[in-house]
PDB file of N, CA and C in Angstrom:
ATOM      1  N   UNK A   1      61.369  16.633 -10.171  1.00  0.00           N
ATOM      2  CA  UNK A   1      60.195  17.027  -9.445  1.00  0.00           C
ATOM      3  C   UNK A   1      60.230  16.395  -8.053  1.00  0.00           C
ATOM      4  N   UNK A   2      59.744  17.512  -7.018  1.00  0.00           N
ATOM      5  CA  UNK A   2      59.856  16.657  -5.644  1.00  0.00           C
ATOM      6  C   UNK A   2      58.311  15.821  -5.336  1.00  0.00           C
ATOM      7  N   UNK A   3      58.652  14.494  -4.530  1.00  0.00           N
ATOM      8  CA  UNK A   3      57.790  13.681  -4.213  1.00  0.00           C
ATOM      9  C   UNK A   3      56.948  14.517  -3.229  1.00  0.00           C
ATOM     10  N   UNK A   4      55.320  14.941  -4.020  1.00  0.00           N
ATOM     11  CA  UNK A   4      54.647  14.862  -2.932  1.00  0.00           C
ATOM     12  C   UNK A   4      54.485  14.603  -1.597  1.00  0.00           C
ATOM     13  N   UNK A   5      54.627  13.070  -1.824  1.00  0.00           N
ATOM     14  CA  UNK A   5      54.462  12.676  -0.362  1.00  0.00           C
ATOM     15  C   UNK A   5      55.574  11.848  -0.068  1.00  0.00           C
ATOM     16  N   UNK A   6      56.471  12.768   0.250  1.00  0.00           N
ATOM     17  CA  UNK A   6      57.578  12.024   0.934  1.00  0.00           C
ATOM     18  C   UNK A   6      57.472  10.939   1.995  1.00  0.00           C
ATOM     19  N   UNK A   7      58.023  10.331   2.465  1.00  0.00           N
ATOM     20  CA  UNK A   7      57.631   9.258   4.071  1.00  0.00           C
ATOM     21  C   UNK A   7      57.754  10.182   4.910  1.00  0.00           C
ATOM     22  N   UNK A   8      58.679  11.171   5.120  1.00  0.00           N
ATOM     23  CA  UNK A   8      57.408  11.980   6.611  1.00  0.00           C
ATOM     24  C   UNK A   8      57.022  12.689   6.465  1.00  0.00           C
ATOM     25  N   UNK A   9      56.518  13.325   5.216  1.00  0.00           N
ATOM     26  CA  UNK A   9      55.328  13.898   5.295  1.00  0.00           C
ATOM     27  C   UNK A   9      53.929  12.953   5.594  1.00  0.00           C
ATOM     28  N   UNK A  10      54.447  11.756   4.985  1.00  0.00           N
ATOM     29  CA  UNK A  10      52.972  10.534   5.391  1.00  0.00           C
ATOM     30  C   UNK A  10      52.856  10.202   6.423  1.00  0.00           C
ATOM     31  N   UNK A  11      54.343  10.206   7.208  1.00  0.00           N
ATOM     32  CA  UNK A  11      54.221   9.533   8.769  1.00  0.00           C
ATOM     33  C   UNK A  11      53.118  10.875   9.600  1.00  0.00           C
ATOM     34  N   UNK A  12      53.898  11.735   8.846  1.00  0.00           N
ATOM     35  CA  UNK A  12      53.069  13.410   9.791  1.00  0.00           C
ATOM     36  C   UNK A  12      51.212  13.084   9.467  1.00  0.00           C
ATOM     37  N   UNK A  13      50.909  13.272   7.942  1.00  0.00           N
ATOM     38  CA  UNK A  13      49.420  12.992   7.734  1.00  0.00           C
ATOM     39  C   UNK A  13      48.659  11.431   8.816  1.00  0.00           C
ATOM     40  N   UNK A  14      49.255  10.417   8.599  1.00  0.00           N
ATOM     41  CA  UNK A  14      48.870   9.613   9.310  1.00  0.00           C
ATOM     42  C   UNK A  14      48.483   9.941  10.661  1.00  0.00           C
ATOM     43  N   UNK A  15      49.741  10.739  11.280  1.00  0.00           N
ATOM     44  CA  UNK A  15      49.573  10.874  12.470  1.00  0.00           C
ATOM     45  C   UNK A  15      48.522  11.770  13.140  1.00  0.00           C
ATOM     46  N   UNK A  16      48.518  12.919  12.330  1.00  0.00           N
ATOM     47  CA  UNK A  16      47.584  14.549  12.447  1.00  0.00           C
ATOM     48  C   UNK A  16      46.053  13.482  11.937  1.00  0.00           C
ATOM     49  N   UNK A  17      46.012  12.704  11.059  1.00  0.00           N
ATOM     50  CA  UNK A  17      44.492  12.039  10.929  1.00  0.00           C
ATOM     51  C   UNK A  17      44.372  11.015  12.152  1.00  0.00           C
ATOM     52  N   UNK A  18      45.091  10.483  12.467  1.00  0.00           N
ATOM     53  CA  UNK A  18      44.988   9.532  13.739  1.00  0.00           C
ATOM     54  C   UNK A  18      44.033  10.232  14.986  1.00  0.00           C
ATOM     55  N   UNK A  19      45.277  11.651  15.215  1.00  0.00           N
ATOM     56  CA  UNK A  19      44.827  12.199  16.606  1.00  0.00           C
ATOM     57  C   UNK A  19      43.409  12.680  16.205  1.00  0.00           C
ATOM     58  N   UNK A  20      43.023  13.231  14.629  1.00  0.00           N
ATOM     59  CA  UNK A  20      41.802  13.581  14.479  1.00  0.00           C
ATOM     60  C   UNK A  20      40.599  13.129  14.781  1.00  0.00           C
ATOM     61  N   UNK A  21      40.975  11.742  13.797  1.00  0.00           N
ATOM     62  CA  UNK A  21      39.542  10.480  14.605  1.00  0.00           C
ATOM     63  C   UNK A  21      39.719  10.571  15.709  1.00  0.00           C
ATOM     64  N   UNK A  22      40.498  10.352  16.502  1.00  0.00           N
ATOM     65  CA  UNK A  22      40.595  10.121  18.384  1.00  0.00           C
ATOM     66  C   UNK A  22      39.903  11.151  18.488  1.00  0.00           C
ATOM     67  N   UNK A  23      39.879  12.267  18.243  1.00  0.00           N
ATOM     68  CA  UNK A  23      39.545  13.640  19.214  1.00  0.00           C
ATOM     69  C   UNK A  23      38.007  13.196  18.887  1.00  0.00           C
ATOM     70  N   UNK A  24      37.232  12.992  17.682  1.00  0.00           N
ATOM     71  CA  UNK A  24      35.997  13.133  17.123  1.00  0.00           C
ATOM     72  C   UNK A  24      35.113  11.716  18.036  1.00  0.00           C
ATOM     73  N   UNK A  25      36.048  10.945  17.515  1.00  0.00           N
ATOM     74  CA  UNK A  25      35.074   9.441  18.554  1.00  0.00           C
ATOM     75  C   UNK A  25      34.957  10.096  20.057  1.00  0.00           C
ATOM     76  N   UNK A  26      36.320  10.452  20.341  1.00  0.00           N
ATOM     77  CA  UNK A  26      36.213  10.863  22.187  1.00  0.00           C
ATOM     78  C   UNK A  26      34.931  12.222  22.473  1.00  0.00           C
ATOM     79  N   UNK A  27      35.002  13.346  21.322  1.00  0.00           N
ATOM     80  CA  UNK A  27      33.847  14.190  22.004  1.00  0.00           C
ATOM     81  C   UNK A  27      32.489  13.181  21.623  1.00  0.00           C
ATOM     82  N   UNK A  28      32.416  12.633  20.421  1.00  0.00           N
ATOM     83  CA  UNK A  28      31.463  11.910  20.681  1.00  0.00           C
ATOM     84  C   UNK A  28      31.040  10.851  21.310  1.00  0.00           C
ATOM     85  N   UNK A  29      31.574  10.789  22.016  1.00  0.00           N
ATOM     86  CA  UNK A  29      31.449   9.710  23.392  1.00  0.00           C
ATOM     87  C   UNK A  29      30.924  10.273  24.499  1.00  0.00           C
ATOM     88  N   UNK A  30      31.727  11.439  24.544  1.00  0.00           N
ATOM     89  CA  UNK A  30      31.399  12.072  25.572  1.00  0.00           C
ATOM     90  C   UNK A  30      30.446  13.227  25.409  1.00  0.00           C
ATOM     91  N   UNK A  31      29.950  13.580  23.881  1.00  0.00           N
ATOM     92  CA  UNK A  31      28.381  14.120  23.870  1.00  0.00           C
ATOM     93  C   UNK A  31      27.307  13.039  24.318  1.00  0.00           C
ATOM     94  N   UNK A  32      27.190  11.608  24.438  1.00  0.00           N
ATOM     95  CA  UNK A  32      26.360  10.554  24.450  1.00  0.00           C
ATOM     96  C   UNK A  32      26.001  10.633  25.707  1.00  0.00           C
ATOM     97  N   UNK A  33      27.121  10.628  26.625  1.00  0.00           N
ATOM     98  CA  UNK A  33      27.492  10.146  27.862  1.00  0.00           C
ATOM     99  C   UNK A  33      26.804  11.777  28.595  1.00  0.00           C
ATOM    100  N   UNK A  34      27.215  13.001  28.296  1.00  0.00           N
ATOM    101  CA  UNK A  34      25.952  14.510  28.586  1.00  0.00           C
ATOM    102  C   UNK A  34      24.844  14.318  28.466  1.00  0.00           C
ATOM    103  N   UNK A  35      24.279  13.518  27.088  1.00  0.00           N
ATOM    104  CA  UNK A  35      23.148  13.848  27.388  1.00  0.00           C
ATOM    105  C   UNK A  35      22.653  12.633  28.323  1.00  0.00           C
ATOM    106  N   UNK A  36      23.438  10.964  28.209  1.00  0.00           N
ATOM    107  CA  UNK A  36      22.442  10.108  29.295  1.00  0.00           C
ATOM    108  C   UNK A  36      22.406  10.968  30.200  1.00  0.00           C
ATOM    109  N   UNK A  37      23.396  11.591  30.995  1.00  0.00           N
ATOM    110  CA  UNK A  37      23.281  12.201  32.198  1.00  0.00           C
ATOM    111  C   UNK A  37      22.285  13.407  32.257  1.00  0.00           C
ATOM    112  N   UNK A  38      22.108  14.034  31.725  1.00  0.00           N
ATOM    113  CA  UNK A  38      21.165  15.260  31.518  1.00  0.00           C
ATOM    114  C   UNK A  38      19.317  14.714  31.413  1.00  0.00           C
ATOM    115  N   UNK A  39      19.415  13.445  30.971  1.00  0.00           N
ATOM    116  CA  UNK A  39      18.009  12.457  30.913  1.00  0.00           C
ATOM    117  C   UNK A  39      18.018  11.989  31.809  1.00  0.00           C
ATOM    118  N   UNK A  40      18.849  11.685  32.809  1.00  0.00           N
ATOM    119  CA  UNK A  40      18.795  11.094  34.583  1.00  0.00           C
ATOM    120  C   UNK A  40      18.397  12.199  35.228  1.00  0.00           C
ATOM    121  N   UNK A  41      18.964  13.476  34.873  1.00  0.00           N
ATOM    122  CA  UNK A  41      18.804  14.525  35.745  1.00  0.00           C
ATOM    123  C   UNK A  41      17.664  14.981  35.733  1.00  0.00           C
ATOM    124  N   UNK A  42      16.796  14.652  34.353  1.00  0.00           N
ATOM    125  CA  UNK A  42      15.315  15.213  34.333  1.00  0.00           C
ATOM    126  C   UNK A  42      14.598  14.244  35.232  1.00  0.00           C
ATOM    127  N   UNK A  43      15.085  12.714  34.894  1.00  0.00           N
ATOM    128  CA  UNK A  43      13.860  12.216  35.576  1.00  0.00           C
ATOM    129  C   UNK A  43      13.987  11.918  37.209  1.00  0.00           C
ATOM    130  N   UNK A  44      14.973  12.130  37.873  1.00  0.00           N
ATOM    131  CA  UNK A  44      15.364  12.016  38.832  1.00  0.00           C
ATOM    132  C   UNK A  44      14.620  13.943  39.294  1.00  0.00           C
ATOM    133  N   UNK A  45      14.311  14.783  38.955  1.00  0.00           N
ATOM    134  CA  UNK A  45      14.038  16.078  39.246  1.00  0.00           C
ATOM    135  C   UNK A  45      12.198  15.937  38.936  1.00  0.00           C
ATOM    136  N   UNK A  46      12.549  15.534  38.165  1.00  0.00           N
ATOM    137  CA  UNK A  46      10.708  14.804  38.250  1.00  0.00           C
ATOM    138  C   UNK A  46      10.015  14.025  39.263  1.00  0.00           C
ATOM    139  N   UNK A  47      10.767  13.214  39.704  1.00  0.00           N
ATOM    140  CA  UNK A  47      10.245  12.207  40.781  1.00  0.00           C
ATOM    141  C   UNK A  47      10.742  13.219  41.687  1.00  0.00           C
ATOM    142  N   UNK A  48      11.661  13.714  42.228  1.00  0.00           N
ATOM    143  CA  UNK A  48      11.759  14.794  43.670  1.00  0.00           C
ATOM    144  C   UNK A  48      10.160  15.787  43.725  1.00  0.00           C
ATOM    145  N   UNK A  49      10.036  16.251  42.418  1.00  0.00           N
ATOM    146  CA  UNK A  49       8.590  16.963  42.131  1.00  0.00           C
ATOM    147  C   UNK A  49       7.364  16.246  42.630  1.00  0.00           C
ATOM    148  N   UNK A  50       7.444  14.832  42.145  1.00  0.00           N
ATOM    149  CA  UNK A  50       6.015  14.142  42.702  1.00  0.00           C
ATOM    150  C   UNK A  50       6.095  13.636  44.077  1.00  0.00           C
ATOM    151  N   UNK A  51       7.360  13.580  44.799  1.00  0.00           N
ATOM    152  CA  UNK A  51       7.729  13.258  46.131  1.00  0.00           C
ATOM    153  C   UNK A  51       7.023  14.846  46.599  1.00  0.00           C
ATOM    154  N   UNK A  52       7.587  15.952  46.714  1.00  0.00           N
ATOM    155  CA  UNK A  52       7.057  16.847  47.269  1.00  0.00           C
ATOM    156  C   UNK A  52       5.647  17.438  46.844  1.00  0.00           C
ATOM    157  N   UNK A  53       4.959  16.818  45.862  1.00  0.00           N
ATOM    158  CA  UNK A  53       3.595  16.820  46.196  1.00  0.00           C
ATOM    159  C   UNK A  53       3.206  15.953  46.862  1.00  0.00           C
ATOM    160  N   UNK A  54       3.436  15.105  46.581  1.00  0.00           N
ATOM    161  CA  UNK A  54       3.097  13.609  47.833  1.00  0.00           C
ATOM    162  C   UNK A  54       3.098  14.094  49.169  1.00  0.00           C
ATOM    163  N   UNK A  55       4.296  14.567  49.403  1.00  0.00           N
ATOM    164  CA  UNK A  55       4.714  15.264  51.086  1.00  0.00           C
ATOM    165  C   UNK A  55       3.543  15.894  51.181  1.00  0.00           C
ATOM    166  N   UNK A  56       3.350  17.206  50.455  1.00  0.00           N
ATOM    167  CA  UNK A  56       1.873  18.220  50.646  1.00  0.00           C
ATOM    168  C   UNK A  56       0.625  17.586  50.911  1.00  0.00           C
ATOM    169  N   UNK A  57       0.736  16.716  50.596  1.00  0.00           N
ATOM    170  CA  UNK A  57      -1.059  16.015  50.296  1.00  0.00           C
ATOM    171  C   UNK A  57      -1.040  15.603  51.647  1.00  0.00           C
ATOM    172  N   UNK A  58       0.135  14.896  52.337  1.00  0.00           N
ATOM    173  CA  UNK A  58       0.186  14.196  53.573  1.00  0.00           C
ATOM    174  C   UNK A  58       0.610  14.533  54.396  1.00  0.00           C
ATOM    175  N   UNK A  59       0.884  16.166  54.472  1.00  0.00           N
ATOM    176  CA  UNK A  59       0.786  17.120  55.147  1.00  0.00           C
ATOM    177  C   UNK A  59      -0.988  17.505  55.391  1.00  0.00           C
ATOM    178  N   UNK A  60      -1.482  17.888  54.330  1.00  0.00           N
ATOM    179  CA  UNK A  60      -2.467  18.302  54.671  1.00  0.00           C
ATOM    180  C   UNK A  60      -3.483  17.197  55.186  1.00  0.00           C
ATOM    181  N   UNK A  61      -3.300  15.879  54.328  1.00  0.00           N
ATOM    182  CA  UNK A  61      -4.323  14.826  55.820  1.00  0.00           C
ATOM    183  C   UNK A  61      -3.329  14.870  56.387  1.00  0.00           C
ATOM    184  N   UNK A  62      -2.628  14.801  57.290  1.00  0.00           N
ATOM    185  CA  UNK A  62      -2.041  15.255  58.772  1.00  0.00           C
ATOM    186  C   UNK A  62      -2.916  16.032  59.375  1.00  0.00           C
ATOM    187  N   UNK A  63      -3.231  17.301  59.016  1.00  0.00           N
ATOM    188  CA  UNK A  63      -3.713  18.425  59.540  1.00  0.00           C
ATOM    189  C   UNK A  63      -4.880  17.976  59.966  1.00  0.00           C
ATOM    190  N   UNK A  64      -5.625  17.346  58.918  1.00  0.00           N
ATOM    191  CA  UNK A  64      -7.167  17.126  59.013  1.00  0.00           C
ATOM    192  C   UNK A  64      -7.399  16.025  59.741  1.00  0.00           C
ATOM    193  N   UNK A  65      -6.780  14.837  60.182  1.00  0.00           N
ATOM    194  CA  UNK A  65      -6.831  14.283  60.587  1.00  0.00           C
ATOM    195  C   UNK A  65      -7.663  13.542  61.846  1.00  0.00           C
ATOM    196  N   UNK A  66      -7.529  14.958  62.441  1.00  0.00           N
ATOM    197  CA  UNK A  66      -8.679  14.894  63.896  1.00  0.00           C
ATOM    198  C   UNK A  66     -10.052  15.603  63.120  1.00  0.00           C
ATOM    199  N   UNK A  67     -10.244  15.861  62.049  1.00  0.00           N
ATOM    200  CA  UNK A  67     -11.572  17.130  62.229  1.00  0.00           C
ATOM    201  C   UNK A  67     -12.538  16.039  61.571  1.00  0.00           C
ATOM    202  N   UNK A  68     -13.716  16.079  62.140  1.00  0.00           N
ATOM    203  CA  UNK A  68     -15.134  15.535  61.972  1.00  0.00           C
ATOM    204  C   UNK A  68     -15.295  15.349  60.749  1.00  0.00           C
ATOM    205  N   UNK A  69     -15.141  15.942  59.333  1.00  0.00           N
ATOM    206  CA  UNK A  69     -15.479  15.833  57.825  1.00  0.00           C
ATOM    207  C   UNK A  69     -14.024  15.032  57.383  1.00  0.00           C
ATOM    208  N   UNK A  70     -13.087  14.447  58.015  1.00  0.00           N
ATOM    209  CA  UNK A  70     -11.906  13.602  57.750  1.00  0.00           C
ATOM    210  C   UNK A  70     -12.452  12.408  58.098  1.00  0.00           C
ATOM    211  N   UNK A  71     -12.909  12.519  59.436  1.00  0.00           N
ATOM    212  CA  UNK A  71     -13.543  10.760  60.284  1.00  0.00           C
ATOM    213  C   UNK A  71     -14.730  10.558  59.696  1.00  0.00           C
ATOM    214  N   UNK A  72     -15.546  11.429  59.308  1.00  0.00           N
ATOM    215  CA  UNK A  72     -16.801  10.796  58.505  1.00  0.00           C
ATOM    216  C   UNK A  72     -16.336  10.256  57.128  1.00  0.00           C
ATOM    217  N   UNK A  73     -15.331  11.044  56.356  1.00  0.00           N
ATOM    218  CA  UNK A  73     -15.480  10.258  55.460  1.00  0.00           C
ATOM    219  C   UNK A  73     -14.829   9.158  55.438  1.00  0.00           C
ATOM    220  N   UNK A  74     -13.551   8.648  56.331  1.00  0.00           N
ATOM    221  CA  UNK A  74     -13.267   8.082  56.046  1.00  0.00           C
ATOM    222  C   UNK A  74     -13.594   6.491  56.897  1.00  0.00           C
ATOM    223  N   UNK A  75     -15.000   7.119  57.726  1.00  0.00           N
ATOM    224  CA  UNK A  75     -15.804   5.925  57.762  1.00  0.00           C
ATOM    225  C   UNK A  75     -16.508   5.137  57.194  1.00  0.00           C
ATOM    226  N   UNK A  76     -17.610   6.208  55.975  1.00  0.00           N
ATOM    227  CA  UNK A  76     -18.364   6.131  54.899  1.00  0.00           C
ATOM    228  C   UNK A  76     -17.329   4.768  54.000  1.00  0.00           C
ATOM    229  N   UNK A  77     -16.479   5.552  53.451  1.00  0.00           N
ATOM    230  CA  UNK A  77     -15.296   4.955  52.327  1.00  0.00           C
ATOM    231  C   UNK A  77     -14.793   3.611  53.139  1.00  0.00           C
ATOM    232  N   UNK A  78     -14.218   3.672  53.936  1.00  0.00           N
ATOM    233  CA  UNK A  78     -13.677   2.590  53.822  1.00  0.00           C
ATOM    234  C   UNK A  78     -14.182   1.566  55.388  1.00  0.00           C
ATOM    235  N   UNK A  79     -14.945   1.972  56.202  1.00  0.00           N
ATOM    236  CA  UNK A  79     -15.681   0.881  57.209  1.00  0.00           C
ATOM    237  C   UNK A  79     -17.398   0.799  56.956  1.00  0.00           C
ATOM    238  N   UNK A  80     -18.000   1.479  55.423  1.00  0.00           N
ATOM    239  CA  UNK A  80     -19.233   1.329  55.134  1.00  0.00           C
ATOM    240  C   UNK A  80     -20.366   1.481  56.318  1.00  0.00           C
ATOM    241  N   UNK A  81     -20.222   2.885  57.132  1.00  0.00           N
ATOM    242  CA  UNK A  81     -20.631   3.202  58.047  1.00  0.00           C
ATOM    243  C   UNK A  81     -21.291   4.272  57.930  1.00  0.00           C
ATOM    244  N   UNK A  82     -22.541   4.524  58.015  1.00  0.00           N
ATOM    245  CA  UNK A  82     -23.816   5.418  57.568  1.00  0.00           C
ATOM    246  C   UNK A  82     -24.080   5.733  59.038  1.00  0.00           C
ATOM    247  N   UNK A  83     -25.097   7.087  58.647  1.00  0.00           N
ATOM    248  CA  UNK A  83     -25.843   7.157  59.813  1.00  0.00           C
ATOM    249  C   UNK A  83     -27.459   6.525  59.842  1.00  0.00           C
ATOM    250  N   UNK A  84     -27.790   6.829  61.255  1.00  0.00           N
ATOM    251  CA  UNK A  84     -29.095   6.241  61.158  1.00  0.00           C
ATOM    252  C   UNK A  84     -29.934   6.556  60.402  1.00  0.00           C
ATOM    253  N   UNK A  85     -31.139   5.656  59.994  1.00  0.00           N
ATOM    254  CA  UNK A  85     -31.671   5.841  58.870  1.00  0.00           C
ATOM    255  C   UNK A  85     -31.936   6.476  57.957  1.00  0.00           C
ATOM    256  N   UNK A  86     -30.279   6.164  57.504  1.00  0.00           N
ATOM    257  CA  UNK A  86     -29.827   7.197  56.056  1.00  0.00           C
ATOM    258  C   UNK A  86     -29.527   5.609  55.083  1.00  0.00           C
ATOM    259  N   UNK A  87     -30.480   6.204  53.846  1.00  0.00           N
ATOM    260  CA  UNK A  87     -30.304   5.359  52.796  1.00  0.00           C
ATOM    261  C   UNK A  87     -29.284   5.434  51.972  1.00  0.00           C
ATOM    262  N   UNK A  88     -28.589   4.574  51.091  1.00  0.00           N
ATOM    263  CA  UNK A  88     -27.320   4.436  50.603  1.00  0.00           C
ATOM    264  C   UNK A  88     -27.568   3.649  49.187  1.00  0.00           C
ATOM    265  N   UNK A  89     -27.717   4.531  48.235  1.00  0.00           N
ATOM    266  CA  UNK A  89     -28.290   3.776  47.318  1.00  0.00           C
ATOM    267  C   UNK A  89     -26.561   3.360  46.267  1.00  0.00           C
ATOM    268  N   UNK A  90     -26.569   2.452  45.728  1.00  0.00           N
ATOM    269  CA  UNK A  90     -25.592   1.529  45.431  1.00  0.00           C
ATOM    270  C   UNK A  90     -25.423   1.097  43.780  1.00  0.00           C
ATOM    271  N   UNK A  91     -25.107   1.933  43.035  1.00  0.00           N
ATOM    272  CA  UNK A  91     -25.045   1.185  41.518  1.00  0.00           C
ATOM    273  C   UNK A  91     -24.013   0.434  41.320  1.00  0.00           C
ATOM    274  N   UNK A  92     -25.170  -0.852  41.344  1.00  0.00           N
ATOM    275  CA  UNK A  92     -24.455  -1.917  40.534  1.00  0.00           C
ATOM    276  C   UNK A  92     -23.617  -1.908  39.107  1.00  0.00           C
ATOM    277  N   UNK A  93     -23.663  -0.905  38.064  1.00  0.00           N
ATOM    278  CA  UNK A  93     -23.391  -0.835  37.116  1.00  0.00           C
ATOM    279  C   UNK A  93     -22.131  -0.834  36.818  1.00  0.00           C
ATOM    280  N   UNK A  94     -21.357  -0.418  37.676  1.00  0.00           N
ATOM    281  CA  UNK A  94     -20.231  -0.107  37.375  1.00  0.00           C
ATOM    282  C   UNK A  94     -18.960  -1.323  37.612  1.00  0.00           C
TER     283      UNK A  94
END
């Protein structure tokens, strides 16, 4: 009866299972390594998104900048500047 597994037929199996694991660890390395990159790419495309709303908003105070309902309010808000005897009522509650 012939030996099954002759020595090169084992050297051959060894070898054909060798390159197998290699191939399987390497795509799975390199499925890991797609998706970190594909999770950078979202959040890096996310923040470009809130940058160009940011831009818009400060585009549009740009615009407003000179007009009368921009300088009032932003006298009211932030130099606590009323007009004449205009009352300003103030809850403490908060």
């Amino acid at each position: 009866m012939k030996k099954l597994f002759s020595n090169n037929n084992l050297i051959k199996m060894i070898f054909v299972l060798v390159i197998i694991s290699y191939a399987i660890i390497t795509l799975t390395a390199q499925q890991k390594k797609l998706n970190s990159y594909a999770n950078t790419n979202k959040y890096y495309t996310s923040k470009i998104e809130e940058q160009k709303e940011y831009k818009e908003k400060l585009v549009k105070t740009k615009e407003n900048l000179n007009s009368d309902e921009y300088i009032e309010k932003i006298a009211r808000e932030k130099l606590d500047m009323y007009y004449p005897n205009e009352k300003v009522y103030v809850d403490v509650a908060q």
